[in-house]
PDB file of N, CA and C in Angstrom:
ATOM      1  N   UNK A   1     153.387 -99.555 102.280  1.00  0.00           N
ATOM      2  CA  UNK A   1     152.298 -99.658 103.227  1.00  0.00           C
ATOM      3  C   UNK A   1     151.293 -98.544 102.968  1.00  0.00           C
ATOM      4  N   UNK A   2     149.762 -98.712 103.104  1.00  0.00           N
ATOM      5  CA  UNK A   2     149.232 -97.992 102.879  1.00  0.00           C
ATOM      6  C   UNK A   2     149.154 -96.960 104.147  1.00  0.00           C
ATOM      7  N   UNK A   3     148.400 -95.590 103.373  1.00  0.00           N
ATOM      8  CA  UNK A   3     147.843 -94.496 104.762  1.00  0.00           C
ATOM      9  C   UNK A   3     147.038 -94.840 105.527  1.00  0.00           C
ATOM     10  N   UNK A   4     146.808 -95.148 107.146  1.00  0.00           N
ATOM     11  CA  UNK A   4     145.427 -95.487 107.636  1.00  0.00           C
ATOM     12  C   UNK A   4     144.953 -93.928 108.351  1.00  0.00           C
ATOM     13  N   UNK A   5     144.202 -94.125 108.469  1.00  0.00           N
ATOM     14  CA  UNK A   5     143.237 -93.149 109.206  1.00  0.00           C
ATOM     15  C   UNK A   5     142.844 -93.747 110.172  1.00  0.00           C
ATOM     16  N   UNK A   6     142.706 -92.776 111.772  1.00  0.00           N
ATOM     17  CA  UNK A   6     141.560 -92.923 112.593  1.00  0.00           C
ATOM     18  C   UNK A   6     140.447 -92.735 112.415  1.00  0.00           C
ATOM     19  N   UNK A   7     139.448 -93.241 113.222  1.00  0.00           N
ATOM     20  CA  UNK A   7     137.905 -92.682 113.007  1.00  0.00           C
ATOM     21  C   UNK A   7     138.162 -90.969 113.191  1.00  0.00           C
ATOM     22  N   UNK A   8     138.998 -90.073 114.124  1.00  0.00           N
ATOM     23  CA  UNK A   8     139.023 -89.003 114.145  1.00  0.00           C
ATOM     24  C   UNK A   8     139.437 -88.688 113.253  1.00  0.00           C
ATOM     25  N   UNK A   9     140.742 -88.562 112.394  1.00  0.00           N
ATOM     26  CA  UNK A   9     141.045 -88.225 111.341  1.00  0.00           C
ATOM     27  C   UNK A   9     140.246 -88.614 110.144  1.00  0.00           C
ATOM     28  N   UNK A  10     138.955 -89.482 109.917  1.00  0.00           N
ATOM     29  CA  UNK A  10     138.487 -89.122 108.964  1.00  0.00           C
ATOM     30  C   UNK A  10     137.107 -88.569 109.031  1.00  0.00           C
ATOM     31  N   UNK A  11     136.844 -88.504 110.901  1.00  0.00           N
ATOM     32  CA  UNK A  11     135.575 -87.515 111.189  1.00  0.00           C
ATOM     33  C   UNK A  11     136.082 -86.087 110.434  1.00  0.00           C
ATOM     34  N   UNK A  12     137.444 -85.774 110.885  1.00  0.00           N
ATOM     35  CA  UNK A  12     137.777 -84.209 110.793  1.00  0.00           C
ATOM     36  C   UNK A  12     138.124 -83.644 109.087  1.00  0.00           C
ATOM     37  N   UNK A  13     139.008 -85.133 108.230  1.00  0.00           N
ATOM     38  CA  UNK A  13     138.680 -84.800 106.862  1.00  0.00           C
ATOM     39  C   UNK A  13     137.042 -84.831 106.122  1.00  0.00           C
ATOM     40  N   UNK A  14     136.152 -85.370 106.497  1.00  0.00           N
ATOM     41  CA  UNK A  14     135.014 -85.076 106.082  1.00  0.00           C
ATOM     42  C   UNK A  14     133.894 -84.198 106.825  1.00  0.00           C
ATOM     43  N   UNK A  15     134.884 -83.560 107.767  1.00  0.00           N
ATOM     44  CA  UNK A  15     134.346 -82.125 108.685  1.00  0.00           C
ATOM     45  C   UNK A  15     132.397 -83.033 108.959  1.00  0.00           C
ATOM     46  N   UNK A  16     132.636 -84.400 109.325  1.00  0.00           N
ATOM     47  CA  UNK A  16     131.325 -84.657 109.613  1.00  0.00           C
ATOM     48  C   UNK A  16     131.254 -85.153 111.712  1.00  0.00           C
ATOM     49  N   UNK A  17     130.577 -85.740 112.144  1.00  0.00           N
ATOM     50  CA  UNK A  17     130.778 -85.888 113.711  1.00  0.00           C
ATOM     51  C   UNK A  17     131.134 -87.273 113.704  1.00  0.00           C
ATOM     52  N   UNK A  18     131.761 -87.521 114.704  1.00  0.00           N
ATOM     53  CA  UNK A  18     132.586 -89.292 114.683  1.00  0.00           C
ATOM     54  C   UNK A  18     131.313 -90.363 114.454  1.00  0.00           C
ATOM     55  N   UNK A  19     130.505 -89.694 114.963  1.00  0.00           N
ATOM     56  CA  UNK A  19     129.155 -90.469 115.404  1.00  0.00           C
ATOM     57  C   UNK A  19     128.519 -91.265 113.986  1.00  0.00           C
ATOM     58  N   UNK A  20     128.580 -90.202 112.940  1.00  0.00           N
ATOM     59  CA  UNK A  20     128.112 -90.416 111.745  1.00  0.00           C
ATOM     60  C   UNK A  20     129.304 -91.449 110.886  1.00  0.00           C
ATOM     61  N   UNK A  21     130.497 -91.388 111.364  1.00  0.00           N
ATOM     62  CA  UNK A  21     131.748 -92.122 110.991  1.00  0.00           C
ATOM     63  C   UNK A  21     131.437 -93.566 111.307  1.00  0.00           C
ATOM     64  N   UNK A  22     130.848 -93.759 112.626  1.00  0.00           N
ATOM     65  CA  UNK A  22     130.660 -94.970 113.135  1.00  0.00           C
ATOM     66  C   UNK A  22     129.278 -95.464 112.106  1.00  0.00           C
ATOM     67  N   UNK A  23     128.740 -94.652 112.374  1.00  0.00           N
ATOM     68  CA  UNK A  23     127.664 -95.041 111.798  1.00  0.00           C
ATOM     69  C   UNK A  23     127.111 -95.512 109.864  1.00  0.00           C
ATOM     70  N   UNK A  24     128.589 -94.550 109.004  1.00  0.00           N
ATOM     71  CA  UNK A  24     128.413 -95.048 108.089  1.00  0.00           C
ATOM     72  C   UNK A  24     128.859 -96.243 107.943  1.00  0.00           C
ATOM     73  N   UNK A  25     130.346 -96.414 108.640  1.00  0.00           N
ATOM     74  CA  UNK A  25     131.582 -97.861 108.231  1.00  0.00           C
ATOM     75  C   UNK A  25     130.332 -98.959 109.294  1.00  0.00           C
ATOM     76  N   UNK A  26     130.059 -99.009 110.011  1.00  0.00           N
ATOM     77  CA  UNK A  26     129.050-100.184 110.108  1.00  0.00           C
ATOM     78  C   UNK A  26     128.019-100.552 109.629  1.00  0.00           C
ATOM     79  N   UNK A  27     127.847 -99.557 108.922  1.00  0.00           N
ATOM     80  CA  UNK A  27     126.678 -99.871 107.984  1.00  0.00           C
ATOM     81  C   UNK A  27     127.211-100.258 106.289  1.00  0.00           C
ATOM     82  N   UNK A  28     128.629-100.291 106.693  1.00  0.00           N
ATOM     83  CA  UNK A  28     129.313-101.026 105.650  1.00  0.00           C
ATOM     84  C   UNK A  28     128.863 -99.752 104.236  1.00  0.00           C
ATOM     85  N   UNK A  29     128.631 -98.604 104.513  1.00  0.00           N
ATOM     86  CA  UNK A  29     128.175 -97.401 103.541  1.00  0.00           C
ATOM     87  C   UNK A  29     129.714 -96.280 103.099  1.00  0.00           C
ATOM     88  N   UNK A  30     130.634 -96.874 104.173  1.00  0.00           N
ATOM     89  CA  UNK A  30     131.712 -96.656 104.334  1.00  0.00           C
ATOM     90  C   UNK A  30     132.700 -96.757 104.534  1.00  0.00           C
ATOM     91  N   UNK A  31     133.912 -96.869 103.401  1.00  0.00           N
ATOM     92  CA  UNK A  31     135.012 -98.192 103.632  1.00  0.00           C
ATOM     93  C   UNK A  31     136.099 -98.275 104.679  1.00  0.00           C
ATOM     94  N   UNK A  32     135.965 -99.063 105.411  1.00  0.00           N
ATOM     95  CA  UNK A  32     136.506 -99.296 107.148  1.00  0.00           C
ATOM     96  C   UNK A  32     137.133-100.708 107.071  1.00  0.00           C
ATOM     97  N   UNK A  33     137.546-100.645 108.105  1.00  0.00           N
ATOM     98  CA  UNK A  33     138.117-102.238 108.829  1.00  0.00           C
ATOM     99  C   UNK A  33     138.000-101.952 110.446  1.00  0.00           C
ATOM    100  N   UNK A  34     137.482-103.054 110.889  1.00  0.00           N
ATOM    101  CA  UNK A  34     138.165-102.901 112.679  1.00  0.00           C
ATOM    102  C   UNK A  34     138.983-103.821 112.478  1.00  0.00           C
ATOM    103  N   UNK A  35     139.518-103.703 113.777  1.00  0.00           N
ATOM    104  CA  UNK A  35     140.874-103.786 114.223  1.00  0.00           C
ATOM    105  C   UNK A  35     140.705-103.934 115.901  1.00  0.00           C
ATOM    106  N   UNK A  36     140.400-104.999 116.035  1.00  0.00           N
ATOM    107  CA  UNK A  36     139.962-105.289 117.491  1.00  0.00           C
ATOM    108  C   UNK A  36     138.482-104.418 117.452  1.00  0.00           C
ATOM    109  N   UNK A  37     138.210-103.420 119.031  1.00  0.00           N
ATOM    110  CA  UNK A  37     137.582-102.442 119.046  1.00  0.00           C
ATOM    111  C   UNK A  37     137.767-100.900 118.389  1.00  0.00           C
ATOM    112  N   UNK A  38     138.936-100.890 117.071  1.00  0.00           N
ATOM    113  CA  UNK A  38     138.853-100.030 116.365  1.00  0.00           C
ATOM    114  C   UNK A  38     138.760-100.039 115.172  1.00  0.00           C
ATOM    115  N   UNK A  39     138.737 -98.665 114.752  1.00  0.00           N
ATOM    116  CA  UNK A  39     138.033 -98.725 113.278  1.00  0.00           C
ATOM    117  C   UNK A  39     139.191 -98.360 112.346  1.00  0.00           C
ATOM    118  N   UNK A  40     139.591 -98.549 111.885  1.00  0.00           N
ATOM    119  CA  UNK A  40     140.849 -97.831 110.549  1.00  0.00           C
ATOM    120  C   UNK A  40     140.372 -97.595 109.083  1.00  0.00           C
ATOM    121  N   UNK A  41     140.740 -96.753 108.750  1.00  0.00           N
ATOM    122  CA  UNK A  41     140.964 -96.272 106.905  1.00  0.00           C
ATOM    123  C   UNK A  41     141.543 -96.114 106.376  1.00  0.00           C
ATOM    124  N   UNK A  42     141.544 -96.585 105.119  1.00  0.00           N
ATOM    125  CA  UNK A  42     142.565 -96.186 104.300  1.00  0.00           C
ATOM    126  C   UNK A  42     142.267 -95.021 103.145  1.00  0.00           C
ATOM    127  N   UNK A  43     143.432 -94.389 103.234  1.00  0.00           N
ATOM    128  CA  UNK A  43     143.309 -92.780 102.827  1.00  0.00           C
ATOM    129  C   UNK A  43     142.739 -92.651 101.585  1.00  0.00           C
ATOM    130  N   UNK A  44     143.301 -93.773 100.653  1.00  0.00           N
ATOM    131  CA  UNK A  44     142.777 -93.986  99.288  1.00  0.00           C
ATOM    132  C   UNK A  44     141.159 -94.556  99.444  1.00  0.00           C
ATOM    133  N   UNK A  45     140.930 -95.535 100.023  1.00  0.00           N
ATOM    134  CA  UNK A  45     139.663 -95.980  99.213  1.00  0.00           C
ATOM    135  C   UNK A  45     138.791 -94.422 100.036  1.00  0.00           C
ATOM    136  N   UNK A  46     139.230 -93.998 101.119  1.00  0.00           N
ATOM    137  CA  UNK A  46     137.980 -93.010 102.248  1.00  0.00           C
ATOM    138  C   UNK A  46     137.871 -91.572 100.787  1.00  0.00           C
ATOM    139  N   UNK A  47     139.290 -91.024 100.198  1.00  0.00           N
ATOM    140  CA  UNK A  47     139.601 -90.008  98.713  1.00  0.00           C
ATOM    141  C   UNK A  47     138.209 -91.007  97.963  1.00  0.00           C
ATOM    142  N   UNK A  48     138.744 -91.845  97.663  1.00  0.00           N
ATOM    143  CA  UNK A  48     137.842 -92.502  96.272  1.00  0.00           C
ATOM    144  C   UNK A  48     136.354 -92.578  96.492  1.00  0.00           C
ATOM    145  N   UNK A  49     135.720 -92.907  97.684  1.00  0.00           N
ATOM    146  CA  UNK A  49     134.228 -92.756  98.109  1.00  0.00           C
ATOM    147  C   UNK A  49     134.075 -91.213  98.232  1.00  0.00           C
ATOM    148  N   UNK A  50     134.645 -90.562  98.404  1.00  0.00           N
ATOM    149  CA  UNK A  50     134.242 -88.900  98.598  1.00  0.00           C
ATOM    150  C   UNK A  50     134.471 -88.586  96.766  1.00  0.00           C
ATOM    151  N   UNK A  51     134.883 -88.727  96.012  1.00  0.00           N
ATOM    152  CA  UNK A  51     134.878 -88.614  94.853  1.00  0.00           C
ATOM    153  C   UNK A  51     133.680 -89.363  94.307  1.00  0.00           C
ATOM    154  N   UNK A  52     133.526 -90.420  94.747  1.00  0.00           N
ATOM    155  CA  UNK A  52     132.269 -91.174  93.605  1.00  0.00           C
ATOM    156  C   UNK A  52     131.044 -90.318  94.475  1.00  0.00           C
ATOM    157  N   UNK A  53     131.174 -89.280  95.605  1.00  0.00           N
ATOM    158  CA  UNK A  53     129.740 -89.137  96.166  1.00  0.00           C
ATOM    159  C   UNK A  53     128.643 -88.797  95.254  1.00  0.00           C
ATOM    160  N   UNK A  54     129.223 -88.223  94.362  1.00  0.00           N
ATOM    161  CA  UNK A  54     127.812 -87.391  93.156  1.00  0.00           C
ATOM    162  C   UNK A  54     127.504 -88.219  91.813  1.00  0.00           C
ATOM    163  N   UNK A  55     128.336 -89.652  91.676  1.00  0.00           N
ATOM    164  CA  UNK A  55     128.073 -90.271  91.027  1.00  0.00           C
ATOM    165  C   UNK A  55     128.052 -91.715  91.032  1.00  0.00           C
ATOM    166  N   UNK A  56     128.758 -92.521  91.199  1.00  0.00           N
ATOM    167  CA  UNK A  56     128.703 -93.912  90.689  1.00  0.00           C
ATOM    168  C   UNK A  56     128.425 -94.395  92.366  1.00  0.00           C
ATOM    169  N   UNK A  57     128.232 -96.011  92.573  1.00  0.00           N
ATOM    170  CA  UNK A  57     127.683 -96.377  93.869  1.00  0.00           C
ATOM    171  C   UNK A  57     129.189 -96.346  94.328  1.00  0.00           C
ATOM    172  N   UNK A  58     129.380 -96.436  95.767  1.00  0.00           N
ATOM    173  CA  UNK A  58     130.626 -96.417  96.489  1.00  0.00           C
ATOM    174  C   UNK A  58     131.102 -97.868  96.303  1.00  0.00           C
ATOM    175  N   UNK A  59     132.342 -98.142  96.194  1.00  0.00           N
ATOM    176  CA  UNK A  59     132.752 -99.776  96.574  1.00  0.00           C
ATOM    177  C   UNK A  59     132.319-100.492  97.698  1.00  0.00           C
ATOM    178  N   UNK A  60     131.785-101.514  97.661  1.00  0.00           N
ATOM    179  CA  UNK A  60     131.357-102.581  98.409  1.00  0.00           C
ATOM    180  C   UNK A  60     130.711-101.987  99.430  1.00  0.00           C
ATOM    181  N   UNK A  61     129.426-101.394  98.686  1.00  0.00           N
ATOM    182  CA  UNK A  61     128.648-100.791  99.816  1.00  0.00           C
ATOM    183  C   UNK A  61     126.996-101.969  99.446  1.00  0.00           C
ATOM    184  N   UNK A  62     126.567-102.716 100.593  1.00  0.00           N
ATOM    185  CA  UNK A  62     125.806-103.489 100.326  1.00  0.00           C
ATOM    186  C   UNK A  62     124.400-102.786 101.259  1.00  0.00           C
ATOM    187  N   UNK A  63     123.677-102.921 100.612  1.00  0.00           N
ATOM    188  CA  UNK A  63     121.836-102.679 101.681  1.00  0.00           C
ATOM    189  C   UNK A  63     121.840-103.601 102.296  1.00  0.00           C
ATOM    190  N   UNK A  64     121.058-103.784 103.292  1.00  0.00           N
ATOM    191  CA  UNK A  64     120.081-104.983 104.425  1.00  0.00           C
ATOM    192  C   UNK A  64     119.409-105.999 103.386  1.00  0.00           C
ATOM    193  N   UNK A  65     119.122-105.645 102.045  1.00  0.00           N
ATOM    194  CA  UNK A  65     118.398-106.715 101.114  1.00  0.00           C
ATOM    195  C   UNK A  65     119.618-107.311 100.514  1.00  0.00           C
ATOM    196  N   UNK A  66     121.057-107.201 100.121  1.00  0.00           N
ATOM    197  CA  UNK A  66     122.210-107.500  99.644  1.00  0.00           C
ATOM    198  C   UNK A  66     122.296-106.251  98.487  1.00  0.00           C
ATOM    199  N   UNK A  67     121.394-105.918  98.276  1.00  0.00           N
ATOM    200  CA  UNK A  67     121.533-105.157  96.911  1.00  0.00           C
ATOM    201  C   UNK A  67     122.984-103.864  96.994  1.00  0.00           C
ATOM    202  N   UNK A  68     122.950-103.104  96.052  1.00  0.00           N
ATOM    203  CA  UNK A  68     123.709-101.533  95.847  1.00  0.00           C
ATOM    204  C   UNK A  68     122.952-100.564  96.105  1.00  0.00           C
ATOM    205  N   UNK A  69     123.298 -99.612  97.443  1.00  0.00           N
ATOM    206  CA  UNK A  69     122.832 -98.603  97.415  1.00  0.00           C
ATOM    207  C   UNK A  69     123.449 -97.532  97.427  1.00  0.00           C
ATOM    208  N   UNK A  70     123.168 -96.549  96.618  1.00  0.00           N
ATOM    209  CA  UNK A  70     124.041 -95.410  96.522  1.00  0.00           C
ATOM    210  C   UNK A  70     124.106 -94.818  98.003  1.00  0.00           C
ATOM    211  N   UNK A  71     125.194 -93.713  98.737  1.00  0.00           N
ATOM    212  CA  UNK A  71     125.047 -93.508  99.712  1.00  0.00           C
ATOM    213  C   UNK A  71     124.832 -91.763 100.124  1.00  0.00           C
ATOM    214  N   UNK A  72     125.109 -91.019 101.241  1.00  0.00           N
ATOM    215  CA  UNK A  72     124.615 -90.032 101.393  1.00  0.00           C
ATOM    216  C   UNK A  72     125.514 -89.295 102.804  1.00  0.00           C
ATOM    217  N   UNK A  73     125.791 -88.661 102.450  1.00  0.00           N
ATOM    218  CA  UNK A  73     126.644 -87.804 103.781  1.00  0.00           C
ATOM    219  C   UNK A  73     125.218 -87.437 104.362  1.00  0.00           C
ATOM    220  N   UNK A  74     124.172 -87.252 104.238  1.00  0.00           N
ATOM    221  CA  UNK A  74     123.412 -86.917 104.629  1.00  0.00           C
ATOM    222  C   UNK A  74     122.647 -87.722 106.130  1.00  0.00           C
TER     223      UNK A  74
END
């Protein structure tokens, strides 16, 4: 079985605010699942997007046009 994460536990591994958590995984900029009204992660793909941050596009991260957009802790 894989590792999941809460939205807190991966606000607090990417020392960013939950707010921005919500805000990347619905914007699909950040790899999530809900789960009813929650959000879950898995430990591997949340490692593997923090590794591609300085280079390659994140997995199945789509724009509002369908296209690839690279993404941004920012």
């Amino acid at each position: 079985m894989k590792d999941l994460l809460t939205l807190s536990e991966v606000s607090t591994f990417l020392k960013v605010p939950k707010s921005t958590i919500y805000k990347l995984a619905r914007e699909r900029r950040l790899p999530g699942h809900k789960v009813g009204k929650h959000w879950r992660f898995v430990r591997e793909e949340i490692e593997s997007w923090v590794q591609n941050a300085g280079g390659e596009e994140p997995v199945g991260a789509i724009s509002q046009n369908g296209g690839r957009d690279r993404f941004s802790l920012n």
